[in-house]
C-alpha atoms as a PDB file:
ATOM      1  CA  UNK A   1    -296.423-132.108 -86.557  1.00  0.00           C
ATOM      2  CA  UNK A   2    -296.147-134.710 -89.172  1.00  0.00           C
ATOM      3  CA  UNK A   3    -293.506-135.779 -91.771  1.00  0.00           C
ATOM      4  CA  UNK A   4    -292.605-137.999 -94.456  1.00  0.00           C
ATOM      5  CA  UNK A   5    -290.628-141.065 -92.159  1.00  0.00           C
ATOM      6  CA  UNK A   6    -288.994-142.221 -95.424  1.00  0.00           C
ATOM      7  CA  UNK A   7    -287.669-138.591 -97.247  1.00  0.00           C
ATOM      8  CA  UNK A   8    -284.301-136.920 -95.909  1.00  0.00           C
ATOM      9  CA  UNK A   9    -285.770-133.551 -96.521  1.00  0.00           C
ATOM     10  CA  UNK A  10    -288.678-133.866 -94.388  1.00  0.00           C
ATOM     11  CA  UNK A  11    -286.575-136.088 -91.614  1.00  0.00           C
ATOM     12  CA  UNK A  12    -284.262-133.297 -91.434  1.00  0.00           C
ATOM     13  CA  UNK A  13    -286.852-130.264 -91.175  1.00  0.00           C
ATOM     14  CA  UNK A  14    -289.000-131.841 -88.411  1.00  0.00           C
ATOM     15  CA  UNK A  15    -285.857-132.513 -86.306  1.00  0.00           C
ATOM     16  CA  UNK A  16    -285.339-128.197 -86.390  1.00  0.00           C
ATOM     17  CA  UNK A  17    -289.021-127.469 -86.242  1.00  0.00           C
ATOM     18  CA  UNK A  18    -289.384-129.658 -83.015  1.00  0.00           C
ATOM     19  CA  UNK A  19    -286.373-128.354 -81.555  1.00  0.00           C
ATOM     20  CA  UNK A  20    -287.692-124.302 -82.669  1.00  0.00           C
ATOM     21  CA  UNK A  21    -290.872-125.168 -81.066  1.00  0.00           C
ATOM     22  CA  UNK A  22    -289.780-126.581 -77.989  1.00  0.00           C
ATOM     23  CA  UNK A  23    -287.328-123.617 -77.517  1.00  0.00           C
ATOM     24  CA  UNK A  24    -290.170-121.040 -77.533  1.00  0.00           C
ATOM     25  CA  UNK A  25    -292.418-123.040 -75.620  1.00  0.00           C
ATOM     26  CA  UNK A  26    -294.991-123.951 -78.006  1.00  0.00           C
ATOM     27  CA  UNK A  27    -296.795-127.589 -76.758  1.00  0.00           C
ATOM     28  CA  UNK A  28    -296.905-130.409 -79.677  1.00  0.00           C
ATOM     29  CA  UNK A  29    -299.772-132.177 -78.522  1.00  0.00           C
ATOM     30  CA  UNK A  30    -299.379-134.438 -81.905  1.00  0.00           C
ATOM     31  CA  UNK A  31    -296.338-135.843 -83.906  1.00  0.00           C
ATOM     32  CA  UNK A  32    -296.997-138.258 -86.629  1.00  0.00           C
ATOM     33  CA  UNK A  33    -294.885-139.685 -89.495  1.00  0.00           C
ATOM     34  CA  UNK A  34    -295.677-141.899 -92.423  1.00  0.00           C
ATOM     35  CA  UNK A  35    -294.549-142.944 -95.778  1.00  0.00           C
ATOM     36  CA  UNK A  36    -294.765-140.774 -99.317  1.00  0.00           C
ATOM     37  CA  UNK A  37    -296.205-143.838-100.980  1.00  0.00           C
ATOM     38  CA  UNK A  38    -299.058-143.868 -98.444  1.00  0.00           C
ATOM     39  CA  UNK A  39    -302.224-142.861 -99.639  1.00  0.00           C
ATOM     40  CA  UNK A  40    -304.599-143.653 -96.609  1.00  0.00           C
ATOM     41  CA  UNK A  41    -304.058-141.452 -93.596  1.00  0.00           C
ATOM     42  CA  UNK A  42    -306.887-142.058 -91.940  1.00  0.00           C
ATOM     43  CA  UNK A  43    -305.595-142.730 -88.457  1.00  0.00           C
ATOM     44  CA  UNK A  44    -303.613-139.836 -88.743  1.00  0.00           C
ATOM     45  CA  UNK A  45    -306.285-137.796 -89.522  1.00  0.00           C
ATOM     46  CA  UNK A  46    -308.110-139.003 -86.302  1.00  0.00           C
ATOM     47  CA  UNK A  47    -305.264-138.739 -84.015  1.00  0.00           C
ATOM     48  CA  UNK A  48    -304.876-134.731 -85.072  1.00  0.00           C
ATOM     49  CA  UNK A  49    -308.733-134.614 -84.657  1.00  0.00           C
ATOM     50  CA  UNK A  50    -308.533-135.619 -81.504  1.00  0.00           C
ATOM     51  CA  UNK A  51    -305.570-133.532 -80.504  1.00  0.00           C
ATOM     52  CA  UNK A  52    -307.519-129.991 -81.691  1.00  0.00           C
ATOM     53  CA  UNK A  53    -304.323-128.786 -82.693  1.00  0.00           C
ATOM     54  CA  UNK A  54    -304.549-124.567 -83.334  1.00  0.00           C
ATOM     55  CA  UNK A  55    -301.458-125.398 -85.850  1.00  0.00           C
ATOM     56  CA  UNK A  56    -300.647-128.096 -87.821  1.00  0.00           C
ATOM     57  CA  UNK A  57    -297.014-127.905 -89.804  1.00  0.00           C
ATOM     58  CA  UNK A  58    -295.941-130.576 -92.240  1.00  0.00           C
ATOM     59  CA  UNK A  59    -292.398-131.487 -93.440  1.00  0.00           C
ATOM     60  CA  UNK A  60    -293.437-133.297 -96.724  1.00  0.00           C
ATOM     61  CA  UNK A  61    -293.257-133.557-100.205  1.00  0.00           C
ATOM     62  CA  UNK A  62    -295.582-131.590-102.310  1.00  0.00           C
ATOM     63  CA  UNK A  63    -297.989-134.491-103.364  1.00  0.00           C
ATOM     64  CA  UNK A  64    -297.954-136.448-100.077  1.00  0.00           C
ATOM     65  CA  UNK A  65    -298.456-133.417 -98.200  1.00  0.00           C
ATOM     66  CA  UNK A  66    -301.586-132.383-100.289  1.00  0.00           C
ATOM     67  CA  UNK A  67    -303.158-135.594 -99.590  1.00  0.00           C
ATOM     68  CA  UNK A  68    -302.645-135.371 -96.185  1.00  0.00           C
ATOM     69  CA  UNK A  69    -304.093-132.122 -95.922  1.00  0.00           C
ATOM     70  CA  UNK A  70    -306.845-133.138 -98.234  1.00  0.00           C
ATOM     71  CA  UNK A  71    -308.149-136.129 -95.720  1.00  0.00           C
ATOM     72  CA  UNK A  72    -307.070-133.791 -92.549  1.00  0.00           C
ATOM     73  CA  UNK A  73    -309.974-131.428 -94.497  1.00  0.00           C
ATOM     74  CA  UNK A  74    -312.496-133.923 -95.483  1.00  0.00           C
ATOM     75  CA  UNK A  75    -312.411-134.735 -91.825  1.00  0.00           C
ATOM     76  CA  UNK A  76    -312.982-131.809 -90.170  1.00  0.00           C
ATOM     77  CA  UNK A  77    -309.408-130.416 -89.295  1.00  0.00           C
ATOM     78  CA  UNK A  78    -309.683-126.832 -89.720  1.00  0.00           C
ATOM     79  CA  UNK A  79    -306.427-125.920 -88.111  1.00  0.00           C
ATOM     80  CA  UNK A  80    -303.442-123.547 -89.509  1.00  0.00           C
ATOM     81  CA  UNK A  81    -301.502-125.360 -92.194  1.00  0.00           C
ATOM     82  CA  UNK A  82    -297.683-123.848 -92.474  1.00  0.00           C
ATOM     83  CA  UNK A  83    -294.864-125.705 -94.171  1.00  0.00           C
ATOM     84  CA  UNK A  84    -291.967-124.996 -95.610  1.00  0.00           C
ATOM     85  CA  UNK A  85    -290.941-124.091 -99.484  1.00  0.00           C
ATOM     86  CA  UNK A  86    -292.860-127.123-100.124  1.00  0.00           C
ATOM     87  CA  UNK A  87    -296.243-124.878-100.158  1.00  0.00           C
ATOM     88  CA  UNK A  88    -295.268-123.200-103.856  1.00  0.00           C
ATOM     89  CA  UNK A  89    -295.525-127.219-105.266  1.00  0.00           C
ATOM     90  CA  UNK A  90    -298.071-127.971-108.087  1.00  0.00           C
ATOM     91  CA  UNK A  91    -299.142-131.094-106.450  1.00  0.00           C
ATOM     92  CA  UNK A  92    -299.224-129.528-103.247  1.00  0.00           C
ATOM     93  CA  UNK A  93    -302.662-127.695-104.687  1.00  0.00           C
ATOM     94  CA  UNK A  94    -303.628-130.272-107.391  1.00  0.00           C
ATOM     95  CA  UNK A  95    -303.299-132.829-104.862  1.00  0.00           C
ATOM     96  CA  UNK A  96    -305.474-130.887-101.707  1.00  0.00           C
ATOM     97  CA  UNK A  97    -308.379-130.570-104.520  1.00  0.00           C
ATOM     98  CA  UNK A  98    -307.918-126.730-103.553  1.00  0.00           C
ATOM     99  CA  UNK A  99    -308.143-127.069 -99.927  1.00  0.00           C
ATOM    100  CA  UNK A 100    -304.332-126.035 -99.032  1.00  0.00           C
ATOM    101  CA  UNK A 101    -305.879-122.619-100.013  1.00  0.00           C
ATOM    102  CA  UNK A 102    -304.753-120.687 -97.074  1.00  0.00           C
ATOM    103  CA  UNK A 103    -301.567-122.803 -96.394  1.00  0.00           C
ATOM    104  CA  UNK A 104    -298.582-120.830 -94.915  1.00  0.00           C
ATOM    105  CA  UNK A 105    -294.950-121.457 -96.109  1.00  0.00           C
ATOM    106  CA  UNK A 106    -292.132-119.766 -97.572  1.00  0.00           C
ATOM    107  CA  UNK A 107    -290.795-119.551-100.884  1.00  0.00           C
ATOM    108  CA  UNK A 108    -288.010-117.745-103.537  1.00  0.00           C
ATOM    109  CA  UNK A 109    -291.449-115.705-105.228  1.00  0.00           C
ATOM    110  CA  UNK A 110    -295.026-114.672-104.587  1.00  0.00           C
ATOM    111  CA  UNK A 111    -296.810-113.387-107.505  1.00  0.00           C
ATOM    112  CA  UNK A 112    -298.300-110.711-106.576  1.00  0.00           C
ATOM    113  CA  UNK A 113    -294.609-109.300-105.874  1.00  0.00           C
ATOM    114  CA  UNK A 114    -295.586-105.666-108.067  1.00  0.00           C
ATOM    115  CA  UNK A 115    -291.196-105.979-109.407  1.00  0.00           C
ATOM    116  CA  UNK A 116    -291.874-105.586-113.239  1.00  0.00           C
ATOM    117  CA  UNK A 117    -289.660-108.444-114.033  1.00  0.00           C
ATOM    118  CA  UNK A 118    -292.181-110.407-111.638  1.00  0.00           C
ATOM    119  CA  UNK A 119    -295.273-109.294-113.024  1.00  0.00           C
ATOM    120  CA  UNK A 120    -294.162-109.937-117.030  1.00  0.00           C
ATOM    121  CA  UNK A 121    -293.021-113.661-115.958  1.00  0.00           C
ATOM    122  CA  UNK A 122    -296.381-114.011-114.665  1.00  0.00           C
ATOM    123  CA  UNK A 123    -298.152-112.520-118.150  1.00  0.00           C
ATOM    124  CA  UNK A 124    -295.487-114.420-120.062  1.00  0.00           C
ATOM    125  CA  UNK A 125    -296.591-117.895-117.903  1.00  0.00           C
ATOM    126  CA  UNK A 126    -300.462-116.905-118.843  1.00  0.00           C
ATOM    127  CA  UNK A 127    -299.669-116.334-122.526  1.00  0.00           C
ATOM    128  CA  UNK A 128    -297.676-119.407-122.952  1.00  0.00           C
ATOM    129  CA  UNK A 129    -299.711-121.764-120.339  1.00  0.00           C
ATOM    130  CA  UNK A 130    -303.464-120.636-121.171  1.00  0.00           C
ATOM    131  CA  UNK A 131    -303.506-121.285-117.457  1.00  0.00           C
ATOM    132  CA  UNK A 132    -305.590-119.576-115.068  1.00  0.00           C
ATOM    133  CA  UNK A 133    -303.540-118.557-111.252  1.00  0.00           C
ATOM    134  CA  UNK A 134    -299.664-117.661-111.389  1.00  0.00           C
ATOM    135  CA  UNK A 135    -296.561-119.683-112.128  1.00  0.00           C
ATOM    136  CA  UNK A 136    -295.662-121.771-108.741  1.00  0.00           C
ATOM    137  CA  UNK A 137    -292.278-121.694-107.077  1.00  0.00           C
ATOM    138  CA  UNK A 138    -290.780-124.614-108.590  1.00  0.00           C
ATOM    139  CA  UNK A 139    -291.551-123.568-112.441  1.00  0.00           C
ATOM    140  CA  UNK A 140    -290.283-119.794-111.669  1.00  0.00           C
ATOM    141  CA  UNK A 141    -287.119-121.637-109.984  1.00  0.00           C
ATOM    142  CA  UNK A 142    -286.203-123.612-113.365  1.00  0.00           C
ATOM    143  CA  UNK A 143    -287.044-120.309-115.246  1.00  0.00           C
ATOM    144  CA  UNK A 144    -284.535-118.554-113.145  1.00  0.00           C
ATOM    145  CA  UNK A 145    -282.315-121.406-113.669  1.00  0.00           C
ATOM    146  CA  UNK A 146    -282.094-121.272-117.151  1.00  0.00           C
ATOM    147  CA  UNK A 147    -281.551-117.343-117.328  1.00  0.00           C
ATOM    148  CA  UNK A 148    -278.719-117.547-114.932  1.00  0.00           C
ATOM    149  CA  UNK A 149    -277.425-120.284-117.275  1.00  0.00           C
ATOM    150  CA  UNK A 150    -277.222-117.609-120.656  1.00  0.00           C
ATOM    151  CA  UNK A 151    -276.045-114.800-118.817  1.00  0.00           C
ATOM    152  CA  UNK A 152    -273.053-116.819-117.406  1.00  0.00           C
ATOM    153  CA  UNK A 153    -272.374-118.139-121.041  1.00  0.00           C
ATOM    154  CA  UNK A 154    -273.074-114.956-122.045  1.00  0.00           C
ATOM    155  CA  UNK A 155    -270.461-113.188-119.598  1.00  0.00           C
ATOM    156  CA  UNK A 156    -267.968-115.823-119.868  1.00  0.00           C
ATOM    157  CA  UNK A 157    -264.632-114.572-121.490  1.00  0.00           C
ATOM    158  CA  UNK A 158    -264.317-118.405-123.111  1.00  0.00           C
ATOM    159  CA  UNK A 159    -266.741-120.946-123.934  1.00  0.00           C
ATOM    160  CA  UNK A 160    -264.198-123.604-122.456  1.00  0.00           C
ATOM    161  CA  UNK A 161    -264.649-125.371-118.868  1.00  0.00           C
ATOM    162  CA  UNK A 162    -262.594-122.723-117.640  1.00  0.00           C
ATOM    163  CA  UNK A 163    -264.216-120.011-118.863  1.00  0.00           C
ATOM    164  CA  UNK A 164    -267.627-121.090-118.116  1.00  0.00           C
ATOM    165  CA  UNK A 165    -266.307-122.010-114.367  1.00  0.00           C
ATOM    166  CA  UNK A 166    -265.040-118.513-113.663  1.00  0.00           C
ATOM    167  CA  UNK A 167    -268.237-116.729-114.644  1.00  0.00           C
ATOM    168  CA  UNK A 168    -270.472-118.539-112.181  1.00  0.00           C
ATOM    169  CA  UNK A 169    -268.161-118.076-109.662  1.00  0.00           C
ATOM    170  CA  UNK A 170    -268.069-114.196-110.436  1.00  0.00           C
ATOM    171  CA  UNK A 171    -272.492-114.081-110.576  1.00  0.00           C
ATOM    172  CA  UNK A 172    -272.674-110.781-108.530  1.00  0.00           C
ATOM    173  CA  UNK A 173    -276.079-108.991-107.801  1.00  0.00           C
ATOM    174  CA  UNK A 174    -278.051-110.737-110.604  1.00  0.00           C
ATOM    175  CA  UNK A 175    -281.495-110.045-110.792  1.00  0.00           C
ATOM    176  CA  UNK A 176    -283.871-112.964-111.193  1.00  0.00           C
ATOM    177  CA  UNK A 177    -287.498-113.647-110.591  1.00  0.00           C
ATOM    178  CA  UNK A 178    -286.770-115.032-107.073  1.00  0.00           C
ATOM    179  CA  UNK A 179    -284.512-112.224-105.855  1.00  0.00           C
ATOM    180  CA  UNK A 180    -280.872-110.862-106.266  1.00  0.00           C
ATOM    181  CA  UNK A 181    -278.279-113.722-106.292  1.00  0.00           C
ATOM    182  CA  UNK A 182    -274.582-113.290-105.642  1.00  0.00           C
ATOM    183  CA  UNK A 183    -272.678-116.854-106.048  1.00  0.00           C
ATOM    184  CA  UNK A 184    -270.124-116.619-102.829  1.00  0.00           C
ATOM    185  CA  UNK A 185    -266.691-118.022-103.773  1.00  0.00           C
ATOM    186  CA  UNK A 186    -265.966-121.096-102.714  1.00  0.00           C
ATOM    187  CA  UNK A 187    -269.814-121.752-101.579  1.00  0.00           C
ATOM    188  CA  UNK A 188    -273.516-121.587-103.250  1.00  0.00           C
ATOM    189  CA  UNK A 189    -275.545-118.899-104.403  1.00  0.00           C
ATOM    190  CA  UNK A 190    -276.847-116.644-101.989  1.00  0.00           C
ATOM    191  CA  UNK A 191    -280.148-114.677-101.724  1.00  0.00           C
ATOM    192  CA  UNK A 192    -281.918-112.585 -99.469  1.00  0.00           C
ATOM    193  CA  UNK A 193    -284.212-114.048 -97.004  1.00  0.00           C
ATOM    194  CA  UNK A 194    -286.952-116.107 -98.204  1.00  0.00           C
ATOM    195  CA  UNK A 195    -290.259-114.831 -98.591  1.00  0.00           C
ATOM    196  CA  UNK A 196    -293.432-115.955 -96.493  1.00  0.00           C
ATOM    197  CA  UNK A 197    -296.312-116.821 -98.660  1.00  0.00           C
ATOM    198  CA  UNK A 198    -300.077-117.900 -98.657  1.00  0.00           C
ATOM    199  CA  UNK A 199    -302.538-119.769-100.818  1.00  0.00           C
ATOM    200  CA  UNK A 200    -304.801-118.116-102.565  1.00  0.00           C
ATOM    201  CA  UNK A 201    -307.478-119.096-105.103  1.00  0.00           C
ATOM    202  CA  UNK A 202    -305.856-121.089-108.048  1.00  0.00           C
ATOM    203  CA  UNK A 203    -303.007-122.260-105.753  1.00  0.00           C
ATOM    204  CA  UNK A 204    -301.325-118.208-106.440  1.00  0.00           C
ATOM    205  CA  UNK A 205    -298.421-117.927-104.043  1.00  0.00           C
ATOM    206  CA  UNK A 206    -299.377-114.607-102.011  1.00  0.00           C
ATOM    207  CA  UNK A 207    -297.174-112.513 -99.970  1.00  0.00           C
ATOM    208  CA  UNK A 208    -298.100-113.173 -96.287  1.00  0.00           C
ATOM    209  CA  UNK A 209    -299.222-109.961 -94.724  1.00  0.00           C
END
C-alpha cells in the first residue's frame, strides 16, 4: 500500500482499502506514506522491492502517484498497479513516462465504451485536440459538467435562482458521457456503478475485461 500522508482523499481511501483487505484476508506485507510535494521515493521504492509485493495499490493524486510508479518501474517493481478513479488523470500517464500502462482503477468512462454518444466525444476530442489516445476521465467529467449545466438552463421554467434550483433537483435519467445521472432530492447525483478500467497505449482508459 502507499498513500499521500498529507491529502484527505488519499488518507481516507487507504483507511477502507486496509480495512477491505484485511477483511478478506489478503497479507500487506508493505504500507508506506509520503508527501505530494516529494519527488524522491527512493526508499520507498526499495522497501516494496524488498517486500515482492504481487499487488501494489496507491491512494494518491494523479501526478504524485505517476512518479511513484515511475521510480517503483525504473527499479524493477513489476507488480500489479490498481488505484482508484485517480488512474483516468493526465498526469497520472504524463507523469509515469508511459509506464502506468497497465494500471487498474475505476472510473465514470472508458473509451472504448462502443455508446455512440461515447465514441463521437472521443472523435470530437481528436478533432479539436490533434491529440493522439482518448479524452481521460477528468476532461470527459468537465465535458459532462458543462452539458448538464445547458440542459438544466435549458429545462428550467425561469432563469431566476428559483427556477434554475428546481431543475437540477428534477435531473432524471440524463444521459451523459459517464453514464445515466438522476440528481436524488435532497442528496447528489447518482450514477450507476463505476466502471473498472485499464491503461492502454497513449494512457486510453480501457474497459477491464
Amino acid at each position: 500500500l502507499s498513500h499521500s500522508i498529507d491529502d484527505d482523499f488519499a488518507a481516507n481511501n487507504i483507511k477502507v482499502s486496509r480495512q477491505a483487505l484485511q477483511d478478506v484476508g489478503i497479507e500487506i506485507v508493505d504500507d508506506v506514506g509520503f508527501k505530494d510535494a516529494e519527488t524522491n521515493f527512493a526508499s520507498q521504492a526499495s522497501s516494496f522491492r524488498r517486500a515482492n509485493p504481487d499487488m501494489i495499490i496507491m491512494h494518491h493524486q494523479p501526478g504524485p502517484a505517476g512518479t511513484f510508479l515511475l521510480q517503483l518501474r525504473d527499479r524493477g517493481v513489476k507488480a500489479q498497479v490498481v488505484t482508484d478513479i485517480i488512474v483516468g488523470g493526465a498526469d497520472f500517464w504524463k507523469q509515469s513516462n508511459g509506464k502506468a500502462k497497465g494500471s487498474i482503477g475505476y472510473s465514470l468512462y472508458s473509451a472504448d465504451d462502443p455508446r455512440p454518444a461515447v465514441q463521437d466525444w472521443v472523435k470530437k476530442w481528436h478533432k479539436i485536440t490533434g491529440k493522439k489516445g482518448a479524452p481521460y476521465a477528468f476532461v470527459t467529467t468537465y465535458y459532462d459538467a458543462v452539458q448538464t449545466l445547458a440542459h438544466v438552463m435549458n429545462s428550467a421554467k425561469t432563469q431566476d435562482r428559483k427556477g434554475i434550483l428546481e431543475a437540477f433537483l428534477n435531473v432524471d435519467n440524463h444521459k451523459t458521457i459517464s453514464g445515466t445521472i438522476t440528481w436524488n432530492n435532497p442528496g447528489d447525483i447518482f450514477r450507476p456503478a463505476p466502471i473498472f478500467v485499464q491503461l492502454g497505449d497513449e494512457g486510453v482508459l480501457n474497459m477491464w475485461k
